[in-house]
C-alpha atoms as a PDB file:
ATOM      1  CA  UNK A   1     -33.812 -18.896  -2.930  1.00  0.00           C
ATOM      2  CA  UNK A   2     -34.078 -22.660  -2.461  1.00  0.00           C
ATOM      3  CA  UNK A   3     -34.339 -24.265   0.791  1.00  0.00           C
ATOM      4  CA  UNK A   4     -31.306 -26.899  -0.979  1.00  0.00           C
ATOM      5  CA  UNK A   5     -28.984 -23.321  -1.539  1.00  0.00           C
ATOM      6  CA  UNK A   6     -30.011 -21.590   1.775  1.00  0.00           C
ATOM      7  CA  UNK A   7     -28.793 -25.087   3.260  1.00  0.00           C
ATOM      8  CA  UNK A   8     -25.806 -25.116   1.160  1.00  0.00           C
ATOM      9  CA  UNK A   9     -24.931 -21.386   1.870  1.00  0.00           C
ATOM     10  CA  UNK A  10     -25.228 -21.761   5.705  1.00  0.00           C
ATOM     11  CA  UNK A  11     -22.586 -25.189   5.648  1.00  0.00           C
ATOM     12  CA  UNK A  12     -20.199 -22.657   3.501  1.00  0.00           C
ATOM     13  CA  UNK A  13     -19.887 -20.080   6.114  1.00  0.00           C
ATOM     14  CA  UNK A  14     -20.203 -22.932   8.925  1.00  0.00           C
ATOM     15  CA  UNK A  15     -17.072 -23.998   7.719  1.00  0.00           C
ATOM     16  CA  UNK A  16     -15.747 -20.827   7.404  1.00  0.00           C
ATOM     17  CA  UNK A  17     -16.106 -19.788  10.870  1.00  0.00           C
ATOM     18  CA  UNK A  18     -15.117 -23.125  12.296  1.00  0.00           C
ATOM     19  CA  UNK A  19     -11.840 -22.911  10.493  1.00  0.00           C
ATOM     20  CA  UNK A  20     -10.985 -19.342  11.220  1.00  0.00           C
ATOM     21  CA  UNK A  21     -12.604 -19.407  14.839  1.00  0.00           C
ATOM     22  CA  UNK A  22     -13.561 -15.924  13.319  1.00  0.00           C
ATOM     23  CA  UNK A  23     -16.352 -15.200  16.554  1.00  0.00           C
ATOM     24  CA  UNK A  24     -12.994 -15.932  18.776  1.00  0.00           C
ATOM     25  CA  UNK A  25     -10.931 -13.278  17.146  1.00  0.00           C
ATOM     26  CA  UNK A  26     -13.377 -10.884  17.318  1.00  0.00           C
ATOM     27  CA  UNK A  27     -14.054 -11.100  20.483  1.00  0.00           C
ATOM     28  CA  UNK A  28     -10.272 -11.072  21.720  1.00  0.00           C
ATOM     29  CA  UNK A  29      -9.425  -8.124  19.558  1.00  0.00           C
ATOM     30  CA  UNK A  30     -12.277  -6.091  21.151  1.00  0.00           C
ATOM     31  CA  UNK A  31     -11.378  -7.316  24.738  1.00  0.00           C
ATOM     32  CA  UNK A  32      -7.158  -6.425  24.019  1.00  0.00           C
ATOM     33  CA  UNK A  33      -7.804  -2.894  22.192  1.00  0.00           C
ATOM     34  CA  UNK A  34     -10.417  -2.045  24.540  1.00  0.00           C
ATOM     35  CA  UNK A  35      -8.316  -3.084  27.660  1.00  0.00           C
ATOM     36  CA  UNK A  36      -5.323  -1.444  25.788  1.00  0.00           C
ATOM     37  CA  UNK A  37      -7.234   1.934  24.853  1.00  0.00           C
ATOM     38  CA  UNK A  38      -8.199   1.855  28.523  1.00  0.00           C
ATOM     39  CA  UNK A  39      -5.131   1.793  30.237  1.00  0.00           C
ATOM     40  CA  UNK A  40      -3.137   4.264  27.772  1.00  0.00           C
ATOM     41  CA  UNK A  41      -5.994   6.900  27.838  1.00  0.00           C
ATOM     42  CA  UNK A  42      -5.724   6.663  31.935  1.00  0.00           C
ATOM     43  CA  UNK A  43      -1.930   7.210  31.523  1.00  0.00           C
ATOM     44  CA  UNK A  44      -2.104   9.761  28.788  1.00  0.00           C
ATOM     45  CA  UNK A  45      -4.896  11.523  28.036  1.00  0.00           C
ATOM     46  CA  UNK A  46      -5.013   9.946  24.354  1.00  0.00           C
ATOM     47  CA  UNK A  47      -8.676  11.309  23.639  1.00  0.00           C
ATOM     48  CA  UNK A  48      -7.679  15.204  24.503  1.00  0.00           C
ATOM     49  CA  UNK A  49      -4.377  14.576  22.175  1.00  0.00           C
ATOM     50  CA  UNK A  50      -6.321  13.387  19.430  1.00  0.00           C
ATOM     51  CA  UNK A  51      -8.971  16.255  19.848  1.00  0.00           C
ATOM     52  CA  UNK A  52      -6.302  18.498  19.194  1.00  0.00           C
ATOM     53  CA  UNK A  53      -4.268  16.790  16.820  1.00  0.00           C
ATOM     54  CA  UNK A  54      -7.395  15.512  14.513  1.00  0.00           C
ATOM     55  CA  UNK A  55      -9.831  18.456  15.445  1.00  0.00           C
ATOM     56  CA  UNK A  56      -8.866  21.298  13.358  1.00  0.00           C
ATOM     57  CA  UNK A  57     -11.457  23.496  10.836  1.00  0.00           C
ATOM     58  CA  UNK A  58     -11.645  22.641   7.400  1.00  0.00           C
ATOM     59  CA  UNK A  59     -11.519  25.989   4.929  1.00  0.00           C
ATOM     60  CA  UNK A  60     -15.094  26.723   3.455  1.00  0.00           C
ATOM     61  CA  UNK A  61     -13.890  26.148  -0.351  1.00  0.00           C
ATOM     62  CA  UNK A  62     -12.571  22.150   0.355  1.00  0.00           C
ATOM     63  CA  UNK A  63     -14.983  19.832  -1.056  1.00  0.00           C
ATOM     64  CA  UNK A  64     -15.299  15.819  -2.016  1.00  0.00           C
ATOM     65  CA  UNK A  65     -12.127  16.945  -4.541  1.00  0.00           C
ATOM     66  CA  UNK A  66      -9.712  17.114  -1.632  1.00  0.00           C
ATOM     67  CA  UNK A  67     -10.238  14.003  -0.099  1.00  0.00           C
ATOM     68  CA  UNK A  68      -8.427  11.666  -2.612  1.00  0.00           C
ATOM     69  CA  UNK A  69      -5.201  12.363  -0.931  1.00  0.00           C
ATOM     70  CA  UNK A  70      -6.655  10.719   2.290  1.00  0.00           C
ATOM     71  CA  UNK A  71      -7.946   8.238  -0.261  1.00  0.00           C
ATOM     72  CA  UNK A  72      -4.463   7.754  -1.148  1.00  0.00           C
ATOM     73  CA  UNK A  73      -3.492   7.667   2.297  1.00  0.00           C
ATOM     74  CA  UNK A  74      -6.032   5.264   3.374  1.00  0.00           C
ATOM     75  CA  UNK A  75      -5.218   2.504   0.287  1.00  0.00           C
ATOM     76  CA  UNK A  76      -0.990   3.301   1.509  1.00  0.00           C
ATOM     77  CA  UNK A  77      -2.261   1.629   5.148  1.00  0.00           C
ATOM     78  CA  UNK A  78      -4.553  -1.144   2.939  1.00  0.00           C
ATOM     79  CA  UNK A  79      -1.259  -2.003   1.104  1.00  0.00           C
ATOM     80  CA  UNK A  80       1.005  -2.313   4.521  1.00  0.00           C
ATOM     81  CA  UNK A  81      -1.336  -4.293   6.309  1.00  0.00           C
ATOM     82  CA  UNK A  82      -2.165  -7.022   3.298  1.00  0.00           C
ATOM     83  CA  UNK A  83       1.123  -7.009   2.732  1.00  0.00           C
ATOM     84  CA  UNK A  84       2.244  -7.859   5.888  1.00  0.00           C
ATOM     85  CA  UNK A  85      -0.269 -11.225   6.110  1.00  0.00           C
ATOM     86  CA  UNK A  86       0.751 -12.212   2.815  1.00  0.00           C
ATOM     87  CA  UNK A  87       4.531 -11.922   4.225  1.00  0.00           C
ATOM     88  CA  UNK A  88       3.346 -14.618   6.415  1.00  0.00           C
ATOM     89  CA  UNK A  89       3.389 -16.930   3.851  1.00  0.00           C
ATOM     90  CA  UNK A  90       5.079 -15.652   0.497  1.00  0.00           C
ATOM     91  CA  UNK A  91       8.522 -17.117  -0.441  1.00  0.00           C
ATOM     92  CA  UNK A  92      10.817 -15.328  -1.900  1.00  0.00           C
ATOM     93  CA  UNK A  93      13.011 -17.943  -4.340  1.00  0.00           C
ATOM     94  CA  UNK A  94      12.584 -18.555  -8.055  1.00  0.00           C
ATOM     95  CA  UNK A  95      11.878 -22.473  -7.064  1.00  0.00           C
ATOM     96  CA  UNK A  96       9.011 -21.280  -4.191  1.00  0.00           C
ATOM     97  CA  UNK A  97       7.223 -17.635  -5.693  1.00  0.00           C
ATOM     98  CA  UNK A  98       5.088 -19.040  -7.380  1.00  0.00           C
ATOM     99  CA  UNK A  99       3.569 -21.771  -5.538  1.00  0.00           C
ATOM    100  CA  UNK A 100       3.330 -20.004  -2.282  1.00  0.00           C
ATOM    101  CA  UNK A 101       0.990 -17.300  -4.242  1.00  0.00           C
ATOM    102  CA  UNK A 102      -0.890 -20.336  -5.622  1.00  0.00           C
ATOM    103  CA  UNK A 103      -0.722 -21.596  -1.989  1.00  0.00           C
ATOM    104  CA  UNK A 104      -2.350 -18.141  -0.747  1.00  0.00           C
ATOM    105  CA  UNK A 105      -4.825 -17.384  -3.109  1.00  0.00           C
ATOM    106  CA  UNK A 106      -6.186 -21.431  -3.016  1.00  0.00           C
ATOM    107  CA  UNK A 107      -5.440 -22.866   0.528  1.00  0.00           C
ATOM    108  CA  UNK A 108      -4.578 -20.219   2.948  1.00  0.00           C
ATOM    109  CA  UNK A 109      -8.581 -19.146   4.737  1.00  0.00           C
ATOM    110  CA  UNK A 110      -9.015 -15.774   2.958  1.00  0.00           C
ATOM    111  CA  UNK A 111      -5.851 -15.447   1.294  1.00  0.00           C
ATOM    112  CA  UNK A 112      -7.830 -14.662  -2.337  1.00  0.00           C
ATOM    113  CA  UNK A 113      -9.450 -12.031  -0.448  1.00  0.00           C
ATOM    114  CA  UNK A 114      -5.945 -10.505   1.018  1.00  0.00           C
ATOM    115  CA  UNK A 115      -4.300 -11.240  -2.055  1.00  0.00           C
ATOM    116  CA  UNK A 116      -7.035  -9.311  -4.037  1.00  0.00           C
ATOM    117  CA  UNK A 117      -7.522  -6.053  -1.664  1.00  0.00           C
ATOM    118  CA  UNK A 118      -3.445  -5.662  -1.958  1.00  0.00           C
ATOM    119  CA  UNK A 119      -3.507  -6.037  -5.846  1.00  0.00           C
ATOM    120  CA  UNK A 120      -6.825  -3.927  -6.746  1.00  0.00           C
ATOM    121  CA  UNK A 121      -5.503  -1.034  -3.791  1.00  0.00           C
ATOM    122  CA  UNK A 122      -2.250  -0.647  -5.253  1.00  0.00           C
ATOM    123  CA  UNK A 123      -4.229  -0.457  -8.390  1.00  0.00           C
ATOM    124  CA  UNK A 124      -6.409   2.296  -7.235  1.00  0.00           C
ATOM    125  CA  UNK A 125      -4.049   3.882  -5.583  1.00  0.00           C
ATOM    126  CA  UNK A 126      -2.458   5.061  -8.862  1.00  0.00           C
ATOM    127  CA  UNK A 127      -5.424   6.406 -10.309  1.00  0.00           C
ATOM    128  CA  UNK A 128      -6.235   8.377  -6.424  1.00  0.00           C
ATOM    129  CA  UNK A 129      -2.879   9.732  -6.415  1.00  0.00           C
ATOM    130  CA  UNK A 130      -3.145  11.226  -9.974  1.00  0.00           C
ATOM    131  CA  UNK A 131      -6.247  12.898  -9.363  1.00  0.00           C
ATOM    132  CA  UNK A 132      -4.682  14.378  -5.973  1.00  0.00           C
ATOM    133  CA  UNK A 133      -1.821  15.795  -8.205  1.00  0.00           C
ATOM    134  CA  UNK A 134      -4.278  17.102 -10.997  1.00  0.00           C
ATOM    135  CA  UNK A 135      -6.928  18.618  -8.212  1.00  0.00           C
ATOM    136  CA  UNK A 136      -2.909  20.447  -7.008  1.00  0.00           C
ATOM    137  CA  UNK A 137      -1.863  21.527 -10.087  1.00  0.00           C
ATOM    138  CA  UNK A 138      -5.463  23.314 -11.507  1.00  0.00           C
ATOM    139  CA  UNK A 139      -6.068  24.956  -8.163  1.00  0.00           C
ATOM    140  CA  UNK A 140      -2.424  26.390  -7.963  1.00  0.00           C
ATOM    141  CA  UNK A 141      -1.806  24.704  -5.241  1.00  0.00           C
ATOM    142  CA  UNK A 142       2.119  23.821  -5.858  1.00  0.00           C
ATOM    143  CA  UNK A 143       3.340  27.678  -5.601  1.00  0.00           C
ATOM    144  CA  UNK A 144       5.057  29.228  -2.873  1.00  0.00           C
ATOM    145  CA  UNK A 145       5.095  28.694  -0.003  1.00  0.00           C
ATOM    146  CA  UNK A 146       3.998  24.980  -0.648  1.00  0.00           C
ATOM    147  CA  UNK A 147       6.510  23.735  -3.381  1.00  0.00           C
ATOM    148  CA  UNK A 148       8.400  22.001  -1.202  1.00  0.00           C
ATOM    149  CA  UNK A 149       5.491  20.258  -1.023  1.00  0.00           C
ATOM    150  CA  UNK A 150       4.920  19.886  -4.382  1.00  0.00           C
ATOM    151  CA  UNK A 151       8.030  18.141  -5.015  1.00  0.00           C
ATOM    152  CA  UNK A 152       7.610  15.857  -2.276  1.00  0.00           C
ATOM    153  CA  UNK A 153       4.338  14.810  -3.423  1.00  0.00           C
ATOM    154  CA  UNK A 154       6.037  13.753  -7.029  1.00  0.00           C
ATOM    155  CA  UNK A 155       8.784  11.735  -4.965  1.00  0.00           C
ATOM    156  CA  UNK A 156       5.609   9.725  -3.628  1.00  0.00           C
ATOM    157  CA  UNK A 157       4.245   9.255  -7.471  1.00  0.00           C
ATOM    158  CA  UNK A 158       7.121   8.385  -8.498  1.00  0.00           C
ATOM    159  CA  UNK A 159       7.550   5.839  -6.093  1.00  0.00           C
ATOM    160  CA  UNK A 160       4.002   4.674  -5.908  1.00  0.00           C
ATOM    161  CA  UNK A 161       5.350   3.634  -9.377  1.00  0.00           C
ATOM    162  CA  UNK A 162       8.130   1.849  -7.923  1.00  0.00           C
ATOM    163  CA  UNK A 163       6.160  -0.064  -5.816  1.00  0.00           C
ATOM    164  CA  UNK A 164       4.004  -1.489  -8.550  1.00  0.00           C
ATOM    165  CA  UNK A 165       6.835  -2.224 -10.780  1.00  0.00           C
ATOM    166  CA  UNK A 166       8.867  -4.208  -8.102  1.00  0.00           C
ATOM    167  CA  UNK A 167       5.798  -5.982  -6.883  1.00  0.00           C
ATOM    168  CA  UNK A 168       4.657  -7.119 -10.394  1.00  0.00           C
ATOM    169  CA  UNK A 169       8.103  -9.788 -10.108  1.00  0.00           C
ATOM    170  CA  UNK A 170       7.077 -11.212  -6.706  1.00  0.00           C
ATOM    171  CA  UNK A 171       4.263 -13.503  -8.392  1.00  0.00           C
ATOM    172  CA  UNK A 172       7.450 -15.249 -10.430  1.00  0.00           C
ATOM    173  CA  UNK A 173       5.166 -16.383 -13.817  1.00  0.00           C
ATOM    174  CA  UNK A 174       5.415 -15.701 -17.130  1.00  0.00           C
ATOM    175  CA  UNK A 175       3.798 -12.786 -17.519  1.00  0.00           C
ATOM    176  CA  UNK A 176       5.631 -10.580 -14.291  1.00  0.00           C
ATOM    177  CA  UNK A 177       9.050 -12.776 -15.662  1.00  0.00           C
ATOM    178  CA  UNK A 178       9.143 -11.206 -19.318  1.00  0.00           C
ATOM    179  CA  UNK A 179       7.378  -7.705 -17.876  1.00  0.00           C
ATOM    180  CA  UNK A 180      10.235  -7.552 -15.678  1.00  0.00           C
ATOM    181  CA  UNK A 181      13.033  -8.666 -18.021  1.00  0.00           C
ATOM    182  CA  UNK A 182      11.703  -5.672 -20.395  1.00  0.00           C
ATOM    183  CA  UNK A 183      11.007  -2.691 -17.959  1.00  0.00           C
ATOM    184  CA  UNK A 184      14.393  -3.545 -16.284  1.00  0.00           C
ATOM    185  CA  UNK A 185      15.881  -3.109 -19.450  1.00  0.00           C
ATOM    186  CA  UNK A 186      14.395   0.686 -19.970  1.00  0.00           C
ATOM    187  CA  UNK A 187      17.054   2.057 -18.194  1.00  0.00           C
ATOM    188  CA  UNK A 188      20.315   1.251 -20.084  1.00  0.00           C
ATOM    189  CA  UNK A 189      19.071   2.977 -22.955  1.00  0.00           C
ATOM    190  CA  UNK A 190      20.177   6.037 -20.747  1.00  0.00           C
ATOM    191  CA  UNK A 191      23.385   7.357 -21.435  1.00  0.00           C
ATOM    192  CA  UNK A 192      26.607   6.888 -19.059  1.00  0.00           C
ATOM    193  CA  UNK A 193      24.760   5.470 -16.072  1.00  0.00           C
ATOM    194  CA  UNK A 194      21.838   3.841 -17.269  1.00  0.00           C
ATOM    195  CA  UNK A 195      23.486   0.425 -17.582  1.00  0.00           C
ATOM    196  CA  UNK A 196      24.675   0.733 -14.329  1.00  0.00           C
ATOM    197  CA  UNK A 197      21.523   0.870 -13.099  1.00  0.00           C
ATOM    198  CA  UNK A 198      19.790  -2.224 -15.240  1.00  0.00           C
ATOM    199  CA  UNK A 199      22.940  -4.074 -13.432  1.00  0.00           C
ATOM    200  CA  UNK A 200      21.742  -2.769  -9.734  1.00  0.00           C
ATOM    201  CA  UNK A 201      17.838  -4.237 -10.651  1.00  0.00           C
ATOM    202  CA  UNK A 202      18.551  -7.478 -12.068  1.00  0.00           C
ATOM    203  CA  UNK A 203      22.286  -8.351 -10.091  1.00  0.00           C
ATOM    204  CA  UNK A 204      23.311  -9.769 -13.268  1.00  0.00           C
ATOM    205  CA  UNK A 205      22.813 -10.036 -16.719  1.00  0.00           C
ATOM    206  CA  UNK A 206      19.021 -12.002 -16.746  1.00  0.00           C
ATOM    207  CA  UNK A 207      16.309 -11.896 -14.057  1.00  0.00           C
ATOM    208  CA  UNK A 208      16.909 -14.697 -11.879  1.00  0.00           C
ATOM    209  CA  UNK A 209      17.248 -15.182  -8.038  1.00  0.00           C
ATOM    210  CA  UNK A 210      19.379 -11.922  -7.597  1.00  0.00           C
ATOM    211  CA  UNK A 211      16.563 -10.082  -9.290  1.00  0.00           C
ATOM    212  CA  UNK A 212      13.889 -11.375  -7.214  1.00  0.00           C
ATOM    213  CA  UNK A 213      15.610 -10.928  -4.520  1.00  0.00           C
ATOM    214  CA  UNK A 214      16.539  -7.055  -4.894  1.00  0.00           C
ATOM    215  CA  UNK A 215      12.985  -6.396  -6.157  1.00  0.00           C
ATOM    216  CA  UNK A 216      11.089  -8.141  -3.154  1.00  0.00           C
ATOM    217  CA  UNK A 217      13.671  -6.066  -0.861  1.00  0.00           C
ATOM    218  CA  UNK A 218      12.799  -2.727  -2.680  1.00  0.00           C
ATOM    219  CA  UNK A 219       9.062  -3.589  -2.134  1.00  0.00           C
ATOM    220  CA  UNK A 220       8.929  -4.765   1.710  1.00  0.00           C
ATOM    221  CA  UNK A 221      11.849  -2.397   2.987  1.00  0.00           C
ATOM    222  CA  UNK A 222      13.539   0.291   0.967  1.00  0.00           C
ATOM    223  CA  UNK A 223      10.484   1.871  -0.264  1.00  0.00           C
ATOM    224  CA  UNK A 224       8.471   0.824   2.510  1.00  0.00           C
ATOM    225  CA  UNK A 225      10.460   3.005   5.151  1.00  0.00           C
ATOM    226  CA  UNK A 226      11.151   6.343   2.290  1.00  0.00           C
ATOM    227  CA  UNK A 227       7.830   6.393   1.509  1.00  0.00           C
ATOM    228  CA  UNK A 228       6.853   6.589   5.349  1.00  0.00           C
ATOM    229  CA  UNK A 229       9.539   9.352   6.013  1.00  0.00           C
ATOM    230  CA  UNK A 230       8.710  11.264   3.092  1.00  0.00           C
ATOM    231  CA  UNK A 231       4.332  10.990   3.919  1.00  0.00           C
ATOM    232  CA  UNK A 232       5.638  12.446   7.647  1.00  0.00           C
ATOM    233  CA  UNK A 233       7.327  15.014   6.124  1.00  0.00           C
ATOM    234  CA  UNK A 234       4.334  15.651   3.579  1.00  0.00           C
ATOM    235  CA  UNK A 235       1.496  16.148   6.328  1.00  0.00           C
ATOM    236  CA  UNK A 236       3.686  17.971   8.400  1.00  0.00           C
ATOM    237  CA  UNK A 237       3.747  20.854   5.985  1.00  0.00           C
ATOM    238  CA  UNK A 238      -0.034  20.097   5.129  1.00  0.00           C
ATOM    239  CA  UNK A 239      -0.604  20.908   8.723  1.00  0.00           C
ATOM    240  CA  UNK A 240       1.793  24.011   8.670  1.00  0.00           C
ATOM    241  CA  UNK A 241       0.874  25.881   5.716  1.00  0.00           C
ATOM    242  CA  UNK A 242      -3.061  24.560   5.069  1.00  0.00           C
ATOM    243  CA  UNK A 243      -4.432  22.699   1.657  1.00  0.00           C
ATOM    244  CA  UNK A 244      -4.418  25.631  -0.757  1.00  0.00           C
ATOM    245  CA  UNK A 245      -6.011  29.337  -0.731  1.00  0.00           C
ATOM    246  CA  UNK A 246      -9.364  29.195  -2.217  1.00  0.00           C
ATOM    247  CA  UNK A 247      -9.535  29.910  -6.386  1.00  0.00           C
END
């Protein structure tokens, strides 16, 4: 590498870290979850309630097929957390969507890199959760006593779904507009109800400001807080009745 792009490089991330104060942060997160960690652990024993919580054996026959429910998990908390700093500056109005994602991805330090980890984990996130459901199915895994289970763990594809559907709106171009104005449209071809329904997405009869509106509550709140309730309810029988019986 030239001395000229070596140069160039270190002014980049210079600028970078003079704009972020990124060494500050650091350094003030490790001091506040240190000092934090500290004082509950004194109060509470945290590490012996973790042991026990966290510290349980794993059955001989699970291997690196198991894990992409935890994957799942993991990408879930990725997809809360970008969320929430994009929240910080998204807009939710048909005359400010789009250029407060333009804003993000372009002015905001590291909002391309937010921005990206939220779109490409909710993408992955699809593809982990189907495997977890195939890796249930071929090892038998949604009989009794686990069904329950079973059918809990569809309510969270299902809405895994949802959550990509009503976040494909919340850029507000062309391309989420006229995706939108079809997909909602699915549902009246259901009988009795199903027009009903199309009427509940869009809150009228073209995707406008109502529409955006509904879909960017569904996708911070509604299915935000079911899909929580419904993951507490899922590990809680995890942890009750095990993964599955060996094949």
């Amino acid at each position: 590498m030239s001395n000229n792009k070596i140069k160039k490089r270190r002014t980049w991330l210079d600028k970078i870290e003079r704009s972020v104060n990124l060494r500050w942060i650091i350094n003030w997160f490790g001091l506040a979850t240190g000092f934090l960690y500290g004082e509950l652990d004194d109060r509470l024993d945290l590490r012996t309630a973790l042991q026990k919580i966290l510290k349980k054996p794993v059955p001989k026959h699970v291997n690196f097929w198991f894990c992409f429910g935890g994957f799942t998990f993991l990408l879930f908390v990725t997809n809360i957390i970008t969320g929430i700093l994009l929240l910080m500056y998204y807009r939710p109005t048909i005359d400010q969507a789009y250029d407060s994602v333009v804003h993000i991805t372009n002015n905001v330090p590291f909002g391309w890199m937010v921005r990206g980890f939220h779109h490409w984990a909710a993408n992955i996130m699809v593809i982990t959760v189907l495997i977890h459901m195939i890796r249930i199915y071929f090892h038998g895994a949604y009989k009794h006593p686990r069904d329950m289970n079973w059918v809990i763990g569809i309510t969270l594809l299902l809405l895994v779904m949802a959550f990509g559907f009503t976040g494909y709106l919340l850029p507000w171009n062309q391309v989420s507009f006229w995706a939108t104005t079809i997909g909602a449209e699915i549902p009246s071809t259901f009988p009795i109800l199903g027009k009903y329904f199309t009427y509940l997405l869009k809150g009228g009869d073209a995707v406008g400001q109502l529409a955006l509106t509904r879909f960017f509550a569904f996708h911070v709140v509604i299915l935000p807080w079911i899909t929580v309730g419904l993951l507490a309810m899922h590990f809680l029988m995890v942890r009750r009745l095990g993964i599955s019986e060996p094949l």
